[in-house]
N, C-alpha and C. Protein backbone atom coordinates (compact mmCIF):
# COMPACT_ATOMS: atom_id res chain seq x y z
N UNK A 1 116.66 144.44 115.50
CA UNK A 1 116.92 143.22 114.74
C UNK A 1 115.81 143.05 113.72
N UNK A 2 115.92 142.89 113.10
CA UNK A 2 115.03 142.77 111.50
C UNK A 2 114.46 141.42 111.79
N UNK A 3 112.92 141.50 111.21
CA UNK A 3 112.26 140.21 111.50
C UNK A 3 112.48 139.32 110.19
N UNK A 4 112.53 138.37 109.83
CA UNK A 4 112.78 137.39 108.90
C UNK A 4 111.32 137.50 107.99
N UNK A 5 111.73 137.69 106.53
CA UNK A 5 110.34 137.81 106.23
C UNK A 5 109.85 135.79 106.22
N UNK A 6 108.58 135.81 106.07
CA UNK A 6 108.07 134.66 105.96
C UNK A 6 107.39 134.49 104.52
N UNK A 7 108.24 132.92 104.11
CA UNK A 7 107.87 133.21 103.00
C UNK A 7 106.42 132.08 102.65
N UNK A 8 105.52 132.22 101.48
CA UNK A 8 104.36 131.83 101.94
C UNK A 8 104.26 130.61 101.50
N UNK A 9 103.41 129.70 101.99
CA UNK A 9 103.28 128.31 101.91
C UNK A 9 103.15 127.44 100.80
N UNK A 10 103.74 126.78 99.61
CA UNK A 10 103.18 126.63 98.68
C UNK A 10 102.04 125.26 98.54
N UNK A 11 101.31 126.07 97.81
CA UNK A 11 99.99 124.95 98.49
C UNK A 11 99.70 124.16 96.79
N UNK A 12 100.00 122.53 97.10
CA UNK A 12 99.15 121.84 96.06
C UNK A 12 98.37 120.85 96.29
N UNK A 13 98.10 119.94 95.47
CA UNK A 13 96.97 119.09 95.52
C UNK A 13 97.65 117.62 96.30
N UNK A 14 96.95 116.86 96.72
CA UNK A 14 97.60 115.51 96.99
C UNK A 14 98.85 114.92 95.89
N UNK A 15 98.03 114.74 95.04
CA UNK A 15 98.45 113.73 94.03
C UNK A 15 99.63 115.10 93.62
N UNK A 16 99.79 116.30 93.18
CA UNK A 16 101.35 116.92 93.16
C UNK A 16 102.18 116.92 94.28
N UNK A 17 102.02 116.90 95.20
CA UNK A 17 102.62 116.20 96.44
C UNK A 17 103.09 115.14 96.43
N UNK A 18 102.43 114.05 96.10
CA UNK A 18 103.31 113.00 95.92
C UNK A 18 104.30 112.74 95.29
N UNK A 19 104.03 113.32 93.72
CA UNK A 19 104.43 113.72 92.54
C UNK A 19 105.93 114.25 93.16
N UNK A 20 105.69 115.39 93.93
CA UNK A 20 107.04 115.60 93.90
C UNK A 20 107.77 115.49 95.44
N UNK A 21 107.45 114.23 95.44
CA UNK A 21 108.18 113.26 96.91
C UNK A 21 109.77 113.72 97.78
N UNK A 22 110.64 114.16 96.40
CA UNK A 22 112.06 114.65 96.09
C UNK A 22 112.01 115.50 96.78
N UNK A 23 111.85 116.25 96.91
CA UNK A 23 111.13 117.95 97.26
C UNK A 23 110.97 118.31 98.20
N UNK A 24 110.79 117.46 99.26
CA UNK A 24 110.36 116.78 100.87
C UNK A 24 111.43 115.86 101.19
N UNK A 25 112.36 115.41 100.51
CA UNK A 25 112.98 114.55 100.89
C UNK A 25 112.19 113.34 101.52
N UNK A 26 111.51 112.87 100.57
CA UNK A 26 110.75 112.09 101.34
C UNK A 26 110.41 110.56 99.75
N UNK A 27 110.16 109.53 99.98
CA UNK A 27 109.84 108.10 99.19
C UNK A 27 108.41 109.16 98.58
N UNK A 28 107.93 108.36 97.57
CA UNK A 28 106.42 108.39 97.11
C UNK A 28 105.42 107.82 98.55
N UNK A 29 105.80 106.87 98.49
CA UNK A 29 104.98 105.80 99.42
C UNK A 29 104.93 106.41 100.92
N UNK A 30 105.82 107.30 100.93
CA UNK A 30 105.72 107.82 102.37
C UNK A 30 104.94 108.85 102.65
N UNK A 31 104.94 109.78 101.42
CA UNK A 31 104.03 111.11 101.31
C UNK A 31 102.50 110.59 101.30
N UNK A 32 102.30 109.49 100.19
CA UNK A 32 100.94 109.00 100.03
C UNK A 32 100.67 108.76 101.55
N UNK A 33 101.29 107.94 101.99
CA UNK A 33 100.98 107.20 103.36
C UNK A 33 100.26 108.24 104.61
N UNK A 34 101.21 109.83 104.32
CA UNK A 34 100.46 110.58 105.58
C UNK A 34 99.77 111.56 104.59
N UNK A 35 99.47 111.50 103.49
CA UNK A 35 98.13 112.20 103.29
C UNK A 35 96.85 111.13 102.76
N UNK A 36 97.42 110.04 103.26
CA UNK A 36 96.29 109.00 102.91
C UNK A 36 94.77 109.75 103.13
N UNK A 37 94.62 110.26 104.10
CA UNK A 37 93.09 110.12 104.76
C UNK A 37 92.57 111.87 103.60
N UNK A 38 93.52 112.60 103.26
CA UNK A 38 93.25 114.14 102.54
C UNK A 38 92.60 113.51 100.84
N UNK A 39 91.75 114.04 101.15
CA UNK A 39 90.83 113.83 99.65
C UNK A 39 91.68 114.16 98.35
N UNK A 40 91.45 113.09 97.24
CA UNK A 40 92.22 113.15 96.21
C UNK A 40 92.46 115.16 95.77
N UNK A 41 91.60 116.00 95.55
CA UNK A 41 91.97 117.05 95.20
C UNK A 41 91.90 118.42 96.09
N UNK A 42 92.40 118.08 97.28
CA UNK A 42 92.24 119.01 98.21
C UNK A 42 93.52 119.30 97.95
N UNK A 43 93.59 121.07 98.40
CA UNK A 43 94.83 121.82 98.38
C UNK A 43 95.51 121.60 99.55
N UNK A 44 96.47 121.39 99.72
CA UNK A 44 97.16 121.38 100.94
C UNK A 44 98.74 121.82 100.91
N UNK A 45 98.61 123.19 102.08
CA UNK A 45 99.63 124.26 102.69
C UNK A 45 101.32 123.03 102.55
N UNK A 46 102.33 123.55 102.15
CA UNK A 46 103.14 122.87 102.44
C UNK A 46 103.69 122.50 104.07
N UNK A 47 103.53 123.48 105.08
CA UNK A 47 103.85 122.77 106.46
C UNK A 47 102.79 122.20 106.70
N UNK A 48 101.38 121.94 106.33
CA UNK A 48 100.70 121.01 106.59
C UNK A 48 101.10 119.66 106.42
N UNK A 49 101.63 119.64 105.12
CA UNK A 49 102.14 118.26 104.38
C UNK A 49 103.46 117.67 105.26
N UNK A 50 104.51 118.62 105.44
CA UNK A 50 105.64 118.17 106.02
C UNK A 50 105.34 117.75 107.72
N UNK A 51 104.43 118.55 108.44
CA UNK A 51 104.05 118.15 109.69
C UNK A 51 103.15 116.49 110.00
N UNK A 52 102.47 116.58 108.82
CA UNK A 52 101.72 115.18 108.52
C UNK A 52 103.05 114.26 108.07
N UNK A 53 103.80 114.27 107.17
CA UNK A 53 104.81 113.49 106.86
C UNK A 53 105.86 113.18 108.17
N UNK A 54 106.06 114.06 108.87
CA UNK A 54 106.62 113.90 110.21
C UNK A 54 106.22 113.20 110.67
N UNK A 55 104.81 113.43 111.71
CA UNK A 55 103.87 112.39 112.37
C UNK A 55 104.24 111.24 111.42
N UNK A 56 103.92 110.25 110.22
CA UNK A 56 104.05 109.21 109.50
C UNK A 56 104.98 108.69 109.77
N UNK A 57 106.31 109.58 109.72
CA UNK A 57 107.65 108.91 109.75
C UNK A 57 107.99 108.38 111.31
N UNK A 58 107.27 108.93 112.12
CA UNK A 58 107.54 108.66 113.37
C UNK A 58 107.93 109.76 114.70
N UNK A 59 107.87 110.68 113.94
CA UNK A 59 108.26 111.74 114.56
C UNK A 59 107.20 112.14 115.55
N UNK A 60 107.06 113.17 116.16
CA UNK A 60 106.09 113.57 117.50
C UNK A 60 105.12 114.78 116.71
């Protein structure tokens, strides 16, 4: 069985993250909300972002 390739994380800054809220299926206000505490220009992995946006929304 063929392994699935993995494809790689795309990593941006807070503030383009928010920027593109759509993208995540997710509000502005919601993305800001769980990267509140990530420093204005830190890079951050996209399953970082969506796992933090999880936790926010309520999720486990």
């Amino acid at each position: 069985m063929a392994k699935k390739e993995q494809q790689p994380d795309v990593v941006k800054t807070k503030q383009e993250w928010i920027e593109s809220a759509a993208y995540l299926e997710a509000d502005r206000f919601e993305v800001a909300g769980a990267l509140f505490l990530a420093k204005d220009h830190e890079r951050l992995p996209e399953s970082q972002v969506k796992n933090r946006l999880n936790k926010y929304k309520g999720g486990v």
